[in-house]
PDB file of N, CA and C in Angstrom:
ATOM      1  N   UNK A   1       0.842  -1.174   0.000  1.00  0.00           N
ATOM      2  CA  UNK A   1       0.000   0.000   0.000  1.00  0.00           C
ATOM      3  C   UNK A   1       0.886   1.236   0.000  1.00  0.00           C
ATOM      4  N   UNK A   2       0.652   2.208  -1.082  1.00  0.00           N
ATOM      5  CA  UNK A   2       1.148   3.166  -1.495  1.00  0.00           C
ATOM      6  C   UNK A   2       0.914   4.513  -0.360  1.00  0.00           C
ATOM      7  N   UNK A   3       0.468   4.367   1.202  1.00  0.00           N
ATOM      8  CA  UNK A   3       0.470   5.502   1.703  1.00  0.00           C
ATOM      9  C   UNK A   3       1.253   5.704   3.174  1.00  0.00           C
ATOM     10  N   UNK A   4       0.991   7.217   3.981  1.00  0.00           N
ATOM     11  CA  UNK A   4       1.321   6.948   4.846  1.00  0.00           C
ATOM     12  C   UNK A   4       0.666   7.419   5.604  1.00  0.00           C
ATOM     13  N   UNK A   5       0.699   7.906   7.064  1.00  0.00           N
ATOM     14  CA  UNK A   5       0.003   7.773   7.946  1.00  0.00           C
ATOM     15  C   UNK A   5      -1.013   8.856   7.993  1.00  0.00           C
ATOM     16  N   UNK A   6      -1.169   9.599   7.171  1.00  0.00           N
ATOM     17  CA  UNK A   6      -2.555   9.930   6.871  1.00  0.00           C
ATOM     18  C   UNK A   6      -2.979  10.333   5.825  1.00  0.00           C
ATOM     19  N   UNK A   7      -3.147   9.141   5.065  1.00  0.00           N
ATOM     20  CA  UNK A   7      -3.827   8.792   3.955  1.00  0.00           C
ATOM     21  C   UNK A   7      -3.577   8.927   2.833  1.00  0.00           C
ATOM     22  N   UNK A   8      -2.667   9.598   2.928  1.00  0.00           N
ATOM     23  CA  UNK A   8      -2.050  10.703   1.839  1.00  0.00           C
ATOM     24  C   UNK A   8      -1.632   9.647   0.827  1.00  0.00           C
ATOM     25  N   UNK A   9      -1.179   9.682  -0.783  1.00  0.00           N
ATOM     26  CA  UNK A   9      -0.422   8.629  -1.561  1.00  0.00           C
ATOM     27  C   UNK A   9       1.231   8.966  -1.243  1.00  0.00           C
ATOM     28  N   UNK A  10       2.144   8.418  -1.121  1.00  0.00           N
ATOM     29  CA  UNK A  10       3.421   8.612  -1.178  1.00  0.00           C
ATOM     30  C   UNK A  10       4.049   8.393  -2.608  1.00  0.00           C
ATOM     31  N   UNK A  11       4.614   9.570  -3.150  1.00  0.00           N
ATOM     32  CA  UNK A  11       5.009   9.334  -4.726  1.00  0.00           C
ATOM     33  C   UNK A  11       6.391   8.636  -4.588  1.00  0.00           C
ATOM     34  N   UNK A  12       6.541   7.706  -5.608  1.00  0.00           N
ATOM     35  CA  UNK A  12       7.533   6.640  -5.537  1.00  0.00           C
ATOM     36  C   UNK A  12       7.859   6.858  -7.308  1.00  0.00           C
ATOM     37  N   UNK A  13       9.193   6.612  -7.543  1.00  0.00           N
ATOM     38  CA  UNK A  13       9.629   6.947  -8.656  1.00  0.00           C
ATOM     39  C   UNK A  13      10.931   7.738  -8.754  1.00  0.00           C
ATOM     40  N   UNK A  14      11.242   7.978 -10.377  1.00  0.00           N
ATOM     41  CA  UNK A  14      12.499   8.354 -10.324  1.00  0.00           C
ATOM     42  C   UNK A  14      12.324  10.253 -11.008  1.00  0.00           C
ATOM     43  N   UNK A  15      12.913  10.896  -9.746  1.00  0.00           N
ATOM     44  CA  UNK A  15      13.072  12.570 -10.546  1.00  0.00           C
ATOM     45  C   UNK A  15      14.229  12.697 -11.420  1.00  0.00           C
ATOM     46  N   UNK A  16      13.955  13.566 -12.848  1.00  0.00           N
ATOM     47  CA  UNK A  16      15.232  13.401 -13.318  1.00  0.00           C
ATOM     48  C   UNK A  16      15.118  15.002 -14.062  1.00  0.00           C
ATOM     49  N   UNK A  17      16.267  15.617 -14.249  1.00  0.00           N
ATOM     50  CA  UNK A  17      16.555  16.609 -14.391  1.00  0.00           C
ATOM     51  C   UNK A  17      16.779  16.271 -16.230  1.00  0.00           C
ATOM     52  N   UNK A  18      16.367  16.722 -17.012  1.00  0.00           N
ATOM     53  CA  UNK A  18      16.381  16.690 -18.502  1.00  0.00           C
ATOM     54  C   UNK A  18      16.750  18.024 -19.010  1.00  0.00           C
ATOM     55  N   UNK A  19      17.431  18.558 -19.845  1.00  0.00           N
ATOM     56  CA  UNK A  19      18.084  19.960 -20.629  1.00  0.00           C
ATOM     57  C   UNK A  19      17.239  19.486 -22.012  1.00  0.00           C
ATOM     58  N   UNK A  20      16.016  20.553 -22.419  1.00  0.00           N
ATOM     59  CA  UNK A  20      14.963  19.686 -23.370  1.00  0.00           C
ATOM     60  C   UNK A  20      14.073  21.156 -23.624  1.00  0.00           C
ATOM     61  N   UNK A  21      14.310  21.616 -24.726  1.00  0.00           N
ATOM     62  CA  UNK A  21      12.818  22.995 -24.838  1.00  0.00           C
ATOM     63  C   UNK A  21      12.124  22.318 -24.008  1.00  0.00           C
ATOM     64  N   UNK A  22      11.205  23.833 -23.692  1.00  0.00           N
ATOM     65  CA  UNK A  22      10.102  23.590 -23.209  1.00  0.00           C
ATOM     66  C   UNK A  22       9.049  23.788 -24.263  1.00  0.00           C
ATOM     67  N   UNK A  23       7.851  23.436 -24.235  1.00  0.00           N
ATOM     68  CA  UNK A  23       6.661  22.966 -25.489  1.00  0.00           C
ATOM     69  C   UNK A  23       6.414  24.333 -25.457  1.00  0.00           C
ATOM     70  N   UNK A  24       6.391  25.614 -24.980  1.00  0.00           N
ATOM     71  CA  UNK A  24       6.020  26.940 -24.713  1.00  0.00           C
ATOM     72  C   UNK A  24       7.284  27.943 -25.878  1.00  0.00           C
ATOM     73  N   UNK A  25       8.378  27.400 -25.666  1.00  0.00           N
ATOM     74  CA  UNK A  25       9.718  27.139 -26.011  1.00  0.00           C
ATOM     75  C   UNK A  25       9.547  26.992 -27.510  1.00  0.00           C
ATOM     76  N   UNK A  26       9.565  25.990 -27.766  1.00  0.00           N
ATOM     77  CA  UNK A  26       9.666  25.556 -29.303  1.00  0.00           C
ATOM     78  C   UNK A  26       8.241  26.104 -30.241  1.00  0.00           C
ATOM     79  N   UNK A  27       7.257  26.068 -29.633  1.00  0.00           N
ATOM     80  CA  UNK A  27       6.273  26.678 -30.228  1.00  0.00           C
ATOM     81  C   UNK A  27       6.707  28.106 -30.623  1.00  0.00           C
ATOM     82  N   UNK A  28       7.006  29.177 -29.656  1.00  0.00           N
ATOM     83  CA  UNK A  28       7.559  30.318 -29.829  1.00  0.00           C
ATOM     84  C   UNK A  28       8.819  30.385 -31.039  1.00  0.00           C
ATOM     85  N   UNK A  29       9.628  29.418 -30.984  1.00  0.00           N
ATOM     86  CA  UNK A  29      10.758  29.453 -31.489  1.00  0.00           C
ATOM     87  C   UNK A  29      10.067  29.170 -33.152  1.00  0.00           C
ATOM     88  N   UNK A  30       8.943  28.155 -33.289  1.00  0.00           N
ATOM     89  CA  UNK A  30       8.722  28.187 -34.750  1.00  0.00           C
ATOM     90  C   UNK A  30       7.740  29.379 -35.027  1.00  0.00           C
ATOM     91  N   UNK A  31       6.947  29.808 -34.819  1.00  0.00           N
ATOM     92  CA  UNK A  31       6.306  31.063 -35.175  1.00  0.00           C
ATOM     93  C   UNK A  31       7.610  32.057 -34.913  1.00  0.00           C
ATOM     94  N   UNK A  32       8.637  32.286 -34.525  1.00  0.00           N
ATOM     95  CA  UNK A  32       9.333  33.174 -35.055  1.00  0.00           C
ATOM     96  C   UNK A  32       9.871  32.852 -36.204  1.00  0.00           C
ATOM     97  N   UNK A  33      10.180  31.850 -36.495  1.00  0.00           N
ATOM     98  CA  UNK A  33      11.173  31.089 -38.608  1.00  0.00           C
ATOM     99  C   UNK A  33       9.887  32.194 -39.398  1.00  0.00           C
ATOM    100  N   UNK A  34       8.764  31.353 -38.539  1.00  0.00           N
ATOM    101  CA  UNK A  34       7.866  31.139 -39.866  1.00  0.00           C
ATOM    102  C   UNK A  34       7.368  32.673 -40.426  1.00  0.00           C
ATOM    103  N   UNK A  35       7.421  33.814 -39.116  1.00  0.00           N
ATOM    104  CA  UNK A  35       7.883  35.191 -39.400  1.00  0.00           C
ATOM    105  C   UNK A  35       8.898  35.703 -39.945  1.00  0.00           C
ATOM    106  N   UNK A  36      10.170  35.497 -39.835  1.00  0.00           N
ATOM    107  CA  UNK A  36      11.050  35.313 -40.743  1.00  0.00           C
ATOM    108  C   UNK A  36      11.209  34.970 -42.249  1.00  0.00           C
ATOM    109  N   UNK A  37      10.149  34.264 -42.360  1.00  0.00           N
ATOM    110  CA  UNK A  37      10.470  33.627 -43.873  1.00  0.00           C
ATOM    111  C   UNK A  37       9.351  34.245 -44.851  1.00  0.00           C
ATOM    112  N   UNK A  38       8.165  35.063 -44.133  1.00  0.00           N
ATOM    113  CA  UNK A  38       6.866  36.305 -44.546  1.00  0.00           C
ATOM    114  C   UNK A  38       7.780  37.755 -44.947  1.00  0.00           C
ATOM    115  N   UNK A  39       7.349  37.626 -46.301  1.00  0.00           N
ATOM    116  CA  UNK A  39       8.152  39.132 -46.848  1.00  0.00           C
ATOM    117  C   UNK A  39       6.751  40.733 -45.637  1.00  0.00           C
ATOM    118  N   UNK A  40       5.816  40.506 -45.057  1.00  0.00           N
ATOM    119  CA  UNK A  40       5.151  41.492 -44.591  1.00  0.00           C
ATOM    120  C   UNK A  40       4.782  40.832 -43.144  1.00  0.00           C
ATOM    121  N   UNK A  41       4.667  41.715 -42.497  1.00  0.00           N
ATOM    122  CA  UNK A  41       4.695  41.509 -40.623  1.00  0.00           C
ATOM    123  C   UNK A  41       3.573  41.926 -40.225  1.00  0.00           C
ATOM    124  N   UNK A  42       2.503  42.814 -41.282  1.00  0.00           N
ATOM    125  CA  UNK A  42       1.283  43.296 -40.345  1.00  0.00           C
ATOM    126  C   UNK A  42       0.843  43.276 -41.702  1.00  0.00           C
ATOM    127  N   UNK A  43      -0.856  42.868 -41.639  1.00  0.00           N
ATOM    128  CA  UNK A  43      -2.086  42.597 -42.153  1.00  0.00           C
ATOM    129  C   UNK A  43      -1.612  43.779 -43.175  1.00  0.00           C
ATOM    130  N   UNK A  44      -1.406  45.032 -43.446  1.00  0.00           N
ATOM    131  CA  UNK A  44      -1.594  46.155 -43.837  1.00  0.00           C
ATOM    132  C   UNK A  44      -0.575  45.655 -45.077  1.00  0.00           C
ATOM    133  N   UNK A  45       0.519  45.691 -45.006  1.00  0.00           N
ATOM    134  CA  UNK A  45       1.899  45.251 -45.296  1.00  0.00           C
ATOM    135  C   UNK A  45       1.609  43.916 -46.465  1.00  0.00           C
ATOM    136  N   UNK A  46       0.635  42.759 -45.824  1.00  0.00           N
ATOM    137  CA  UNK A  46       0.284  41.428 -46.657  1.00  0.00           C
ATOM    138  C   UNK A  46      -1.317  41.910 -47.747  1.00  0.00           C
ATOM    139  N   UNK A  47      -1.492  43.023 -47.146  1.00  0.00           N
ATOM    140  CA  UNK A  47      -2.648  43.639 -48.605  1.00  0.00           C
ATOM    141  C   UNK A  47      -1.865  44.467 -49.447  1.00  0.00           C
ATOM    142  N   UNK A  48      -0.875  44.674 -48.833  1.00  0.00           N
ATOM    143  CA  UNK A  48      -0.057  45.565 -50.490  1.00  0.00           C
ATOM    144  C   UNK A  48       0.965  44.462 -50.905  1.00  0.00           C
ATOM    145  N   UNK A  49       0.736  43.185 -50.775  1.00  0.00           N
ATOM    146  CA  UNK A  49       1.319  42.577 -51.894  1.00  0.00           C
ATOM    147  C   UNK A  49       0.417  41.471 -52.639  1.00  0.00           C
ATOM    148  N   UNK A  50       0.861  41.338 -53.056  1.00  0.00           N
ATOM    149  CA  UNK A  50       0.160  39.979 -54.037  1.00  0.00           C
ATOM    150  C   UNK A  50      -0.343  38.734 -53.550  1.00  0.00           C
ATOM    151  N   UNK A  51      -0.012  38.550 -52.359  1.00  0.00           N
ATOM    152  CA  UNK A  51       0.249  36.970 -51.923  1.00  0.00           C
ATOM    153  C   UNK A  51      -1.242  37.566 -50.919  1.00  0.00           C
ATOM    154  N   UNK A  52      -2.711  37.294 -51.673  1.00  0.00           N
ATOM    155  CA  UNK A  52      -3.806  37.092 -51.460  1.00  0.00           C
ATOM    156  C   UNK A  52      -4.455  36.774 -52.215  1.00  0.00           C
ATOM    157  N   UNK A  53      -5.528  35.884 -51.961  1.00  0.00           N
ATOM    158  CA  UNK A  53      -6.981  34.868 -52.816  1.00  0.00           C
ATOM    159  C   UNK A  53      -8.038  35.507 -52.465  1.00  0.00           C
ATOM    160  N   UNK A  54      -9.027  35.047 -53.679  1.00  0.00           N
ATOM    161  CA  UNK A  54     -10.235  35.135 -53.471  1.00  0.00           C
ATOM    162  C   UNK A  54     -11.227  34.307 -53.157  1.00  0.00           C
ATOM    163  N   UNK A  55     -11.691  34.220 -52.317  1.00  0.00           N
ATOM    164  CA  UNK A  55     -12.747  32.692 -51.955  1.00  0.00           C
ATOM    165  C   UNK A  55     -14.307  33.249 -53.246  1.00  0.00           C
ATOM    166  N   UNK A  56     -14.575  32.258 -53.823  1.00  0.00           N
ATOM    167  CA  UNK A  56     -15.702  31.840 -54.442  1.00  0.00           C
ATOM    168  C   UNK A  56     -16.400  30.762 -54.473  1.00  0.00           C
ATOM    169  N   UNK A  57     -17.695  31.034 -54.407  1.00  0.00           N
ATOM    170  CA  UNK A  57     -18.660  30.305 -54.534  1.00  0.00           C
ATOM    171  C   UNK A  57     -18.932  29.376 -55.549  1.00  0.00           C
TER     172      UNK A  57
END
């Protein structure tokens, strides 16, 4: 039985220290490339160029 004297669970297992992005980390890190690699940075900037569609019906 996994407890101790009041009631509580006692965690059993191994802590380990890992050097690893964090998921907060790497997310950030690819939305910056993927800004990087956009010739325009603000909405205003991506209507004065070419690189827009038209949706039709």
């Amino acid at each position: 039985m996994m407890s101790n004297e009041d009631g509580f669970p006692i965690a059993l297992g191994v802590i380990r220290d890992v050097e690893a992005p964090t998921y907060d980390a790497a997310v950030n890190q690819q939305i910056e490339e993927v800004k990087a690699q956009k010739h325009y940075h603000n909405f205003m900037e991506m209507l004065e160029t070419n690189d827009i569609w038209e949706v039709k019906e």
